[in-house]
N, C-alpha and C. Protein backbone atom coordinates (compact mmCIF):
# COMPACT_ATOMS: atom_id res chain seq x y z
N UNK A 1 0.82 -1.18 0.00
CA UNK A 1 0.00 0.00 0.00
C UNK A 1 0.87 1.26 0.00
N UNK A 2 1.78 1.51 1.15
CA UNK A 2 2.40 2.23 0.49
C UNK A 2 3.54 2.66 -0.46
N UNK A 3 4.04 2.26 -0.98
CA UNK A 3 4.99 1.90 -2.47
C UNK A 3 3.76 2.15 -3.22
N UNK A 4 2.21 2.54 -3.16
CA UNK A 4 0.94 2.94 -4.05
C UNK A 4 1.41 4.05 -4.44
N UNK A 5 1.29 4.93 -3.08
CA UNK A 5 1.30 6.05 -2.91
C UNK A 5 2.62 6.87 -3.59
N UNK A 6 3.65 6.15 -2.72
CA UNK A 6 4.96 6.70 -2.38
C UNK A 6 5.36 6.03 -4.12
N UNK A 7 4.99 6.60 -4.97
CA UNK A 7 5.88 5.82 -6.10
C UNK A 7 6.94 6.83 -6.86
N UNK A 8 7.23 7.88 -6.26
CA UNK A 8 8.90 8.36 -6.54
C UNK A 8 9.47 8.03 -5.73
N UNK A 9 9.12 6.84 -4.41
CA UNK A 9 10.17 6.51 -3.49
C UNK A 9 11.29 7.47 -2.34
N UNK A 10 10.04 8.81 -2.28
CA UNK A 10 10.78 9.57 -1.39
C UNK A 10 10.85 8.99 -0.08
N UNK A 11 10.07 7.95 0.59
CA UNK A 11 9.73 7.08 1.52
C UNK A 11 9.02 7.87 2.85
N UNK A 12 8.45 8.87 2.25
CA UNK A 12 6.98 9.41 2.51
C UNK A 12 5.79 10.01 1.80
N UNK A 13 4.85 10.15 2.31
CA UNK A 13 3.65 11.08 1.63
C UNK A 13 2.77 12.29 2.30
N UNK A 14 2.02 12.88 1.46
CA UNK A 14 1.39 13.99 2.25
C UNK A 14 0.13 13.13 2.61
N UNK A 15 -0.45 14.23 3.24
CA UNK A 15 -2.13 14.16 3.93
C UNK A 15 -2.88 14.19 2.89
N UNK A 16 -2.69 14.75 1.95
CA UNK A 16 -3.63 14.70 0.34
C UNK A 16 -3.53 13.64 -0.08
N UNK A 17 -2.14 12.84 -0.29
CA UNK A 17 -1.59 11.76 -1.22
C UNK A 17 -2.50 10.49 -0.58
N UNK A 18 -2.65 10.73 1.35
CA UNK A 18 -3.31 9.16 1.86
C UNK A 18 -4.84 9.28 1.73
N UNK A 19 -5.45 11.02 1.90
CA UNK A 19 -6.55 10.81 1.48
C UNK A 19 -7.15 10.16 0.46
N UNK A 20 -6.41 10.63 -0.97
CA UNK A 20 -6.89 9.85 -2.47
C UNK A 20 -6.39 8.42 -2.08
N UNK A 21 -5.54 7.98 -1.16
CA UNK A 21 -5.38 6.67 -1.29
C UNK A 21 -6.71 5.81 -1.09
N UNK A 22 -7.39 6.55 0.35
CA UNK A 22 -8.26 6.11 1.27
C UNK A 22 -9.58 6.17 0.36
N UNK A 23 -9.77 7.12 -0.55
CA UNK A 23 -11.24 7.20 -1.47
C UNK A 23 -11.19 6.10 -2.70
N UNK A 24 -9.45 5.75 -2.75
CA UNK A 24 -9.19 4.63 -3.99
C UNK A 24 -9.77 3.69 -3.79
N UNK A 25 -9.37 3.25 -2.15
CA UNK A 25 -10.44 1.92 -1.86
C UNK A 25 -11.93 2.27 -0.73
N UNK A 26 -12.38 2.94 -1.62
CA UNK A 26 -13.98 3.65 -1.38
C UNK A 26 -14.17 3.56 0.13
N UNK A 27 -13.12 4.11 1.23
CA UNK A 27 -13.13 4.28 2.04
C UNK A 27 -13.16 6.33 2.26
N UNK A 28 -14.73 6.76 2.42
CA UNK A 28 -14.65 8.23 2.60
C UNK A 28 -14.65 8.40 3.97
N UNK A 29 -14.06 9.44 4.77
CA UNK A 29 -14.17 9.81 6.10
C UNK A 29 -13.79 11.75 5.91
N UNK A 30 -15.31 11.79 7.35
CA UNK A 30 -15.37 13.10 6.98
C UNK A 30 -14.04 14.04 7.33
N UNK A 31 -14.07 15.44 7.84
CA UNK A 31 -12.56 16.26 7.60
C UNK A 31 -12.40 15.43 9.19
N UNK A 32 -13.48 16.05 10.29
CA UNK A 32 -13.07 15.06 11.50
C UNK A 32 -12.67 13.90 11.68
N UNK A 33 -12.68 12.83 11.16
CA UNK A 33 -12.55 11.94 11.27
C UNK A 33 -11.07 11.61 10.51
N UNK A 34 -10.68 12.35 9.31
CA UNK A 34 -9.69 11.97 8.37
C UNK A 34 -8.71 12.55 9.86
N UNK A 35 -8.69 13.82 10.10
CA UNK A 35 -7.92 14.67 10.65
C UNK A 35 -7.60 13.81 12.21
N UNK A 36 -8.64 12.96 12.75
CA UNK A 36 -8.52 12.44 13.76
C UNK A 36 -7.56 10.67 13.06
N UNK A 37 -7.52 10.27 12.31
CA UNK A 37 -6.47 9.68 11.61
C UNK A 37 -5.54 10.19 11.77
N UNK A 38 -5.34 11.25 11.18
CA UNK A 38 -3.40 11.41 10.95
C UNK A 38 -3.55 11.78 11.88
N UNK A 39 -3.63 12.63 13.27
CA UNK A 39 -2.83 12.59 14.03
C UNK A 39 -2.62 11.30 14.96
N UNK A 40 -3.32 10.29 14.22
CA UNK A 40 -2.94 8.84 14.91
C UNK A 40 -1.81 8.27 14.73
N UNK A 41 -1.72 8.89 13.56
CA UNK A 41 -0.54 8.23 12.71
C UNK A 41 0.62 9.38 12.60
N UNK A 42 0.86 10.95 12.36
CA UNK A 42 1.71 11.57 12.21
C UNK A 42 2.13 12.03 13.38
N UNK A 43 2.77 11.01 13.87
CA UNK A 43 3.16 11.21 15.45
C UNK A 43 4.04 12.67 15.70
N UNK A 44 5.15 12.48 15.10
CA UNK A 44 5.51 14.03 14.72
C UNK A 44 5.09 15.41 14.44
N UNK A 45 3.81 15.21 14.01
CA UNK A 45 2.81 16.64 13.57
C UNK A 45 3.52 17.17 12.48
N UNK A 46 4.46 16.65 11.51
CA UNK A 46 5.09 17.47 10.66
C UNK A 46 4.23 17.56 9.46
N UNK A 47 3.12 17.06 9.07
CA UNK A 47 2.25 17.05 8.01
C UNK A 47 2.72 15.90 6.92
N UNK A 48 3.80 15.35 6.96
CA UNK A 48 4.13 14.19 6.44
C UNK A 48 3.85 12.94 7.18
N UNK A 49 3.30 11.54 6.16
CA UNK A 49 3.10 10.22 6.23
C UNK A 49 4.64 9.67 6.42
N UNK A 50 5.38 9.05 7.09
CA UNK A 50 6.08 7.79 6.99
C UNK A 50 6.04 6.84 7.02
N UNK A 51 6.44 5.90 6.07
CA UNK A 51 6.30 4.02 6.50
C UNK A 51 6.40 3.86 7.76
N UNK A 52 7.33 4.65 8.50
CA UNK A 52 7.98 3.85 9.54
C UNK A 52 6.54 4.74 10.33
N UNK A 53 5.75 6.21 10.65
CA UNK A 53 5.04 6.20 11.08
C UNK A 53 3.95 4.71 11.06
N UNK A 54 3.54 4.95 9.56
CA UNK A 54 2.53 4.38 9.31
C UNK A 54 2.70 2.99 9.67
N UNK A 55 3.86 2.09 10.00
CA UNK A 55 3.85 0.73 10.38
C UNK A 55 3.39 0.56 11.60
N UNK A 56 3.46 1.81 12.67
CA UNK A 56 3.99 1.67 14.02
C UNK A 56 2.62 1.87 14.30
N UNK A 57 1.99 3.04 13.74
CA UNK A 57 0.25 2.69 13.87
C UNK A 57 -0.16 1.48 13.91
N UNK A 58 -0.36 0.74 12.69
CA UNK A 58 -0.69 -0.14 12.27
C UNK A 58 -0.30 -1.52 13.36
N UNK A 59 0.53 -1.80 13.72
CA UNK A 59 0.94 -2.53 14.53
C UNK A 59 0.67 -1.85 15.91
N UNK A 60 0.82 -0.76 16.38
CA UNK A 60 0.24 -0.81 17.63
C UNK A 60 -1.21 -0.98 17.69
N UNK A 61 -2.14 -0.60 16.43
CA UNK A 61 -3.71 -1.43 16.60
C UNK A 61 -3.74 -2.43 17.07
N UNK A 62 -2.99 -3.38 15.67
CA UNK A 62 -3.48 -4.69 16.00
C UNK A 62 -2.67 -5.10 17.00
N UNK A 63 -2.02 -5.16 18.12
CA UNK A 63 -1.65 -5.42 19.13
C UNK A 63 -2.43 -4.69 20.24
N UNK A 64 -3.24 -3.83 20.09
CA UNK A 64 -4.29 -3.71 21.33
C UNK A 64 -5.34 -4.41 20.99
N UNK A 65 -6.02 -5.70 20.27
CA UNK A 65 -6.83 -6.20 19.73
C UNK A 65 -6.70 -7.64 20.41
């Protein structure tokens, strides 16, 4: 998924780039809800996506599950 996004391989993305990701697979969420995402995930607040953010999300979910 992300190598989707990230395909000049800067080995991040913006907040625009994961939104269109998120409507690609007909997943819409409103501005609250998108906005309550990334800061789940942009632990930093710098307005950039990282893999390494985005893994650490992802894995700390499914490990509170």
């Amino acid at each position: 998924m992300f190598q989707k996004i990230d395909q000049n391989r800067q080995g991040y993305f913006t907040k625009i780039q994961f939104n269109q990701l998120l409507k690609q697979f007909d997943i819409h969420l409103n501005e609250h809800e998108f906005y309550h995402l990334i800061s789940e995930i942009d632990k930093n607040q710098n307005g950039i996506l990282t893999y390494d953010e985005l893994y650490n999300s992802l894995i700390t979910d499914l490990l509170q599950i």
